[in-house]
N, C-alpha and C. Protein backbone atom coordinates (compact mmCIF):
# COMPACT_ATOMS: atom_id res chain seq x y z
N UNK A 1 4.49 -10.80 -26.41
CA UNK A 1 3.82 -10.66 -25.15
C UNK A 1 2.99 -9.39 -25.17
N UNK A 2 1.47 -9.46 -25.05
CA UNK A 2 0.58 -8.10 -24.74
C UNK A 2 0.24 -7.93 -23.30
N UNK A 3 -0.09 -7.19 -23.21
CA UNK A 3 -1.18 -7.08 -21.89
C UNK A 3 -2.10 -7.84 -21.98
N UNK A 4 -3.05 -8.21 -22.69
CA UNK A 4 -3.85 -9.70 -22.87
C UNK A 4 -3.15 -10.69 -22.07
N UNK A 5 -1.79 -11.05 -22.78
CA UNK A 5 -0.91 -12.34 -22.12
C UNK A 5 -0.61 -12.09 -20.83
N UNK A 6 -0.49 -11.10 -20.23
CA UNK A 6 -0.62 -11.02 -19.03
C UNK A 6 -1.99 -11.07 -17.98
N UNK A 7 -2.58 -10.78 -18.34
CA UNK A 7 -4.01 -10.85 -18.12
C UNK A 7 -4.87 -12.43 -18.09
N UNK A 8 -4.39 -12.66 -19.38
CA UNK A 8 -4.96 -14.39 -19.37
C UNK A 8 -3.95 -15.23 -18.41
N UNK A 9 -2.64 -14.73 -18.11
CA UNK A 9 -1.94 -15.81 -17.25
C UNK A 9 -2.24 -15.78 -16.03
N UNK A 10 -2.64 -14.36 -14.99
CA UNK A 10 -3.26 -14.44 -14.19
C UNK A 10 -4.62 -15.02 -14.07
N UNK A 11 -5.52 -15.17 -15.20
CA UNK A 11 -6.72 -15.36 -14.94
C UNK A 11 -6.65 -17.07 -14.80
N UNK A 12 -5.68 -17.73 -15.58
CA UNK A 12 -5.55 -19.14 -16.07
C UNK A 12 -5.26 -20.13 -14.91
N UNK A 13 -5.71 -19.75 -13.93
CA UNK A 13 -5.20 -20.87 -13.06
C UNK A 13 -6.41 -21.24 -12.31
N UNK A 14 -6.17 -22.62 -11.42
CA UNK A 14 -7.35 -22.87 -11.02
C UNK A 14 -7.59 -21.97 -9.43
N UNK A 15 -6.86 -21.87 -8.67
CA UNK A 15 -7.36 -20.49 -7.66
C UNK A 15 -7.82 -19.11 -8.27
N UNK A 16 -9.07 -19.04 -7.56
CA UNK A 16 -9.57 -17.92 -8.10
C UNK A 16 -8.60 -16.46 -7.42
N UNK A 17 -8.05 -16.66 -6.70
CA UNK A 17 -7.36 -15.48 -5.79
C UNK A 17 -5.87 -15.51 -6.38
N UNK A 18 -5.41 -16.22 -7.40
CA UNK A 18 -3.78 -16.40 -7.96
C UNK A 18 -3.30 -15.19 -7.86
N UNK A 19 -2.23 -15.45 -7.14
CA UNK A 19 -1.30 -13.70 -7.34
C UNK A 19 0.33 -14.42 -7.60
N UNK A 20 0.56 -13.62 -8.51
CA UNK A 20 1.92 -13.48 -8.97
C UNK A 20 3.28 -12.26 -9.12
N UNK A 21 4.42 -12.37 -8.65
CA UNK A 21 4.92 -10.94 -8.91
C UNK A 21 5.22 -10.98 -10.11
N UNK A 22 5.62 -9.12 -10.81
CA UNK A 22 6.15 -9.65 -12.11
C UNK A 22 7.43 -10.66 -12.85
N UNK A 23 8.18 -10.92 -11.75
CA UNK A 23 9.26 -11.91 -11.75
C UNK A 23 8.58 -13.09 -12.07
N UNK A 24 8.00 -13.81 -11.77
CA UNK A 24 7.25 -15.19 -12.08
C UNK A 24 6.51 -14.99 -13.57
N UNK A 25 5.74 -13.99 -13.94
CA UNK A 25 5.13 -13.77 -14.89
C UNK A 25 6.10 -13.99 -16.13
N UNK A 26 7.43 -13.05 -15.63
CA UNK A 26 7.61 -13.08 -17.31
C UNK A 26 8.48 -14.20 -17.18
N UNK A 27 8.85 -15.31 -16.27
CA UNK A 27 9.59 -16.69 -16.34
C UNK A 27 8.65 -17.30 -17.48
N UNK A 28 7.35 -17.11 -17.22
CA UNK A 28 6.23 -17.92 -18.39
C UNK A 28 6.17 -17.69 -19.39
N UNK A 29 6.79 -16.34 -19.77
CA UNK A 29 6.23 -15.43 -21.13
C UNK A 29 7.90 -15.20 -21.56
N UNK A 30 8.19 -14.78 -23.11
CA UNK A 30 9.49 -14.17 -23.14
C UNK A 30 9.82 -12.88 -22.87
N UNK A 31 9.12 -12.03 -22.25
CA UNK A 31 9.81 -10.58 -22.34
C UNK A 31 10.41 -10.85 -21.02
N UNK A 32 11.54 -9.64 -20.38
CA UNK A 32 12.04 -9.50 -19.67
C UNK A 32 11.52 -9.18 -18.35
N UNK A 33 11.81 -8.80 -17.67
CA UNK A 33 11.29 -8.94 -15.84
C UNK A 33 10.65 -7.48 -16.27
N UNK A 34 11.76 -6.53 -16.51
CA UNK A 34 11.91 -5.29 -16.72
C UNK A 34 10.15 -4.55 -17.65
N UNK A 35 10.41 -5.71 -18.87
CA UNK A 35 9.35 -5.04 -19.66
C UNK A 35 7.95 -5.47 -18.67
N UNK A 36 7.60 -6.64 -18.37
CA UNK A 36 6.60 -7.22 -17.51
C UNK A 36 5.88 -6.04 -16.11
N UNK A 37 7.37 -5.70 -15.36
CA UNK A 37 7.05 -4.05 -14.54
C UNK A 37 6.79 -3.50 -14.89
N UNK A 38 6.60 -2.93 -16.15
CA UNK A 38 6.72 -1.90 -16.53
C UNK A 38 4.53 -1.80 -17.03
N UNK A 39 4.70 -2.89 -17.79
CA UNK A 39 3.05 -3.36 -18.05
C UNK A 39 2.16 -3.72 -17.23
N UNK A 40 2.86 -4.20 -15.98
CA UNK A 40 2.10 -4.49 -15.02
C UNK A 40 1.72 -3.30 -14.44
N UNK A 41 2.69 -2.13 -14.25
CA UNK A 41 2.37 -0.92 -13.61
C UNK A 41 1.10 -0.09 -14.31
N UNK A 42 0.95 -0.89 -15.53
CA UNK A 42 -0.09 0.42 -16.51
C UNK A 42 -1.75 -0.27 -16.38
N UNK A 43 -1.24 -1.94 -16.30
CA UNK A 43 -2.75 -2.61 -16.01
C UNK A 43 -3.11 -2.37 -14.43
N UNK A 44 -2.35 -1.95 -13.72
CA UNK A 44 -2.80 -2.00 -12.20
C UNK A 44 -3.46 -0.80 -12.31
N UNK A 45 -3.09 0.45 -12.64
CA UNK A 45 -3.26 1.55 -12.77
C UNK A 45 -4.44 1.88 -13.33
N UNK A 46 -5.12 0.99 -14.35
CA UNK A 46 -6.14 0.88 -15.20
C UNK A 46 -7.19 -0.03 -14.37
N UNK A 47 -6.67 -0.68 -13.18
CA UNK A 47 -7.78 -1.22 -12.81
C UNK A 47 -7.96 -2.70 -13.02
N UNK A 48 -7.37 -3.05 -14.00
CA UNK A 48 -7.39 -4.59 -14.41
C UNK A 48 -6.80 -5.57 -13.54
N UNK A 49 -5.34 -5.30 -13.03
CA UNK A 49 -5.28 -6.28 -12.21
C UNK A 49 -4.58 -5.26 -10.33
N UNK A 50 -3.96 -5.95 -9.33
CA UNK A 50 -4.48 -4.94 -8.18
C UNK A 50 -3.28 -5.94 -7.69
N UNK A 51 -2.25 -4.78 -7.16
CA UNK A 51 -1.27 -5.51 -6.21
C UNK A 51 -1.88 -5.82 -4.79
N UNK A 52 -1.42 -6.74 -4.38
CA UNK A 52 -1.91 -7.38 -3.30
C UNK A 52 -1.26 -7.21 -2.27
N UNK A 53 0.15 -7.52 -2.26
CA UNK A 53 0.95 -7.22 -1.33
C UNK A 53 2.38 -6.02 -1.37
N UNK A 54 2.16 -5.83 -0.55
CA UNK A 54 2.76 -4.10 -0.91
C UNK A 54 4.34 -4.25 -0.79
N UNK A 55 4.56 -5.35 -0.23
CA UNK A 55 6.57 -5.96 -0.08
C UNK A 55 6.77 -6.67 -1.03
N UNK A 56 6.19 -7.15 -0.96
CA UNK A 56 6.38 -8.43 -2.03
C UNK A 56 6.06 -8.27 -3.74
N UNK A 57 4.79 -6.89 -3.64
CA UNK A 57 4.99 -7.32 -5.27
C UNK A 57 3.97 -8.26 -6.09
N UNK A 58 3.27 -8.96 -5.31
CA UNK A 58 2.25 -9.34 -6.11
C UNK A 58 0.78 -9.04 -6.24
N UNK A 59 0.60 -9.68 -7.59
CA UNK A 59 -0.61 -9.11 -8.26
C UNK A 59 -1.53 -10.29 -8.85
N UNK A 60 -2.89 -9.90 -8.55
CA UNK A 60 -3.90 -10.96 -9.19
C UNK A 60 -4.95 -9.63 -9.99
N UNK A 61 -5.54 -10.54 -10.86
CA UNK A 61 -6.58 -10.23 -12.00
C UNK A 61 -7.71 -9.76 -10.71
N UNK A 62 -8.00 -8.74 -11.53
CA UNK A 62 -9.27 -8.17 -11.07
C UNK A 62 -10.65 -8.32 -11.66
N UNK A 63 -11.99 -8.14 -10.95
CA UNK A 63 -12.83 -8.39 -11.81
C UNK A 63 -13.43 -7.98 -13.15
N UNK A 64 -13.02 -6.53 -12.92
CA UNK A 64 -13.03 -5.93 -14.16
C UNK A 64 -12.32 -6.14 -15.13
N UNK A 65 -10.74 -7.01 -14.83
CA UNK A 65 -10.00 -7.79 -15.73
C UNK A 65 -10.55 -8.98 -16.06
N UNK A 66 -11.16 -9.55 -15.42
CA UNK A 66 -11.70 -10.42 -15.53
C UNK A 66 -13.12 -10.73 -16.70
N UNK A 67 -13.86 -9.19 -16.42
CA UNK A 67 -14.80 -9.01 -17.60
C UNK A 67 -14.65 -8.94 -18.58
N UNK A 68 -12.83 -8.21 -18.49
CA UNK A 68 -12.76 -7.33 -20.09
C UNK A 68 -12.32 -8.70 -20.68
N UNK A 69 -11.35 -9.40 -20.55
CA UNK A 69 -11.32 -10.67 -20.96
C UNK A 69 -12.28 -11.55 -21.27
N UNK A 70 -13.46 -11.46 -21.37
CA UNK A 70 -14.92 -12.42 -21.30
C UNK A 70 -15.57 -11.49 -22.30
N UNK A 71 -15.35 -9.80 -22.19
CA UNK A 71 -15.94 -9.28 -23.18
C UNK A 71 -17.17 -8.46 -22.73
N UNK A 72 -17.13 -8.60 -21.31
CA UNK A 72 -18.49 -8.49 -20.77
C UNK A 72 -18.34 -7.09 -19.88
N UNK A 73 -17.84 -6.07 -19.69
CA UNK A 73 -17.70 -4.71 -19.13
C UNK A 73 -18.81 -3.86 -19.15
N UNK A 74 -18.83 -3.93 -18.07
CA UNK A 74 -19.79 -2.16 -17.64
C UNK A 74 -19.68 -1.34 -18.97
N UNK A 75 -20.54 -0.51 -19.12
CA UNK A 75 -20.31 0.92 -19.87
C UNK A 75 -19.17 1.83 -19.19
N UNK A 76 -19.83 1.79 -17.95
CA UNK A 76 -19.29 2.95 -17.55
C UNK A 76 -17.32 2.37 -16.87
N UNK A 77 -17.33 1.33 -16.66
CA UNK A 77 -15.75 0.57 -17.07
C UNK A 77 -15.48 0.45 -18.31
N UNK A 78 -15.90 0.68 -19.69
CA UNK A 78 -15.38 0.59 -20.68
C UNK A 78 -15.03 2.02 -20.90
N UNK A 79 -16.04 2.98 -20.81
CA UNK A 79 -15.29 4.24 -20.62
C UNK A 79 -14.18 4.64 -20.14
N UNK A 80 -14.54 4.34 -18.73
CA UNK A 80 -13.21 4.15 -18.22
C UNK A 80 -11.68 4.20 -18.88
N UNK A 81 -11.77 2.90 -19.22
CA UNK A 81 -10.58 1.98 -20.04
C UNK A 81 -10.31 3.04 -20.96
N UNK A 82 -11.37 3.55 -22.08
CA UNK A 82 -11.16 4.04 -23.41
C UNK A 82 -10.49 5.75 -22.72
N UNK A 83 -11.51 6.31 -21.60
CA UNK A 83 -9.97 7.23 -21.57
C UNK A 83 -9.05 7.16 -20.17
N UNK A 84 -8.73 6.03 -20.50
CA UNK A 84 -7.42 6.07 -19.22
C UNK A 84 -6.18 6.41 -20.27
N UNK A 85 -4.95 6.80 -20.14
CA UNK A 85 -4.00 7.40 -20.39
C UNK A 85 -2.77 6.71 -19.88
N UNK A 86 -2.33 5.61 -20.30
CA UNK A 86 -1.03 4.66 -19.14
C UNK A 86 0.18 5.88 -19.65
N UNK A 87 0.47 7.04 -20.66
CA UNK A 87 1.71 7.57 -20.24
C UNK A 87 1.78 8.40 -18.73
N UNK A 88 0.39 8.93 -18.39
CA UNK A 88 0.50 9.12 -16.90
C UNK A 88 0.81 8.33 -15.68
N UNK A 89 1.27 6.75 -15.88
CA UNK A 89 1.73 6.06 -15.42
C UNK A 89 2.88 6.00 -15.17
């Protein structure tokens, strides 16, 4: 499981607005609930994907997740990305 696989599972559905908590995510994938929080906390943080609901826990792909997956990013969002830092997470 990468951050990719998380990324493409949010993006993979047919609602464009899909939100999932990390509990559902890693039912799809094999890592644990645990590891899934933990990755989810570093892609939100980065911008890629954006909790939605603040009780509950869920999260959908963002557009900029959405680009980087397509390949297609801003400059100035690829910068971004290249120095974001997830141990400050």
């Amino acid at each position: 499981m990468s951050d990719l696989d998380i990324l493409e599972f949010l993006d993979g559905h047919e609602l464009d607005d899909f939100q999932a908590p990390p509990a559902t995510i890693a039912k799809n994938m094999d890592p644990t609930k645990g590891t899934v929080q933990q990755r989810v906390r570093i892609l939100n943080a980065a911008g890629l994907i954006e909790k939605k609901d603040a009780t509950g826990g869920y999260y959908c792909i963002t557009g900029v997740g959405r680009r980087y997956l397509q390949g297609e990013l801003l400059d100035e969002e690829r910068d971004r990305l290249e120095q974001f830092d997830p141990s400050n997470v």
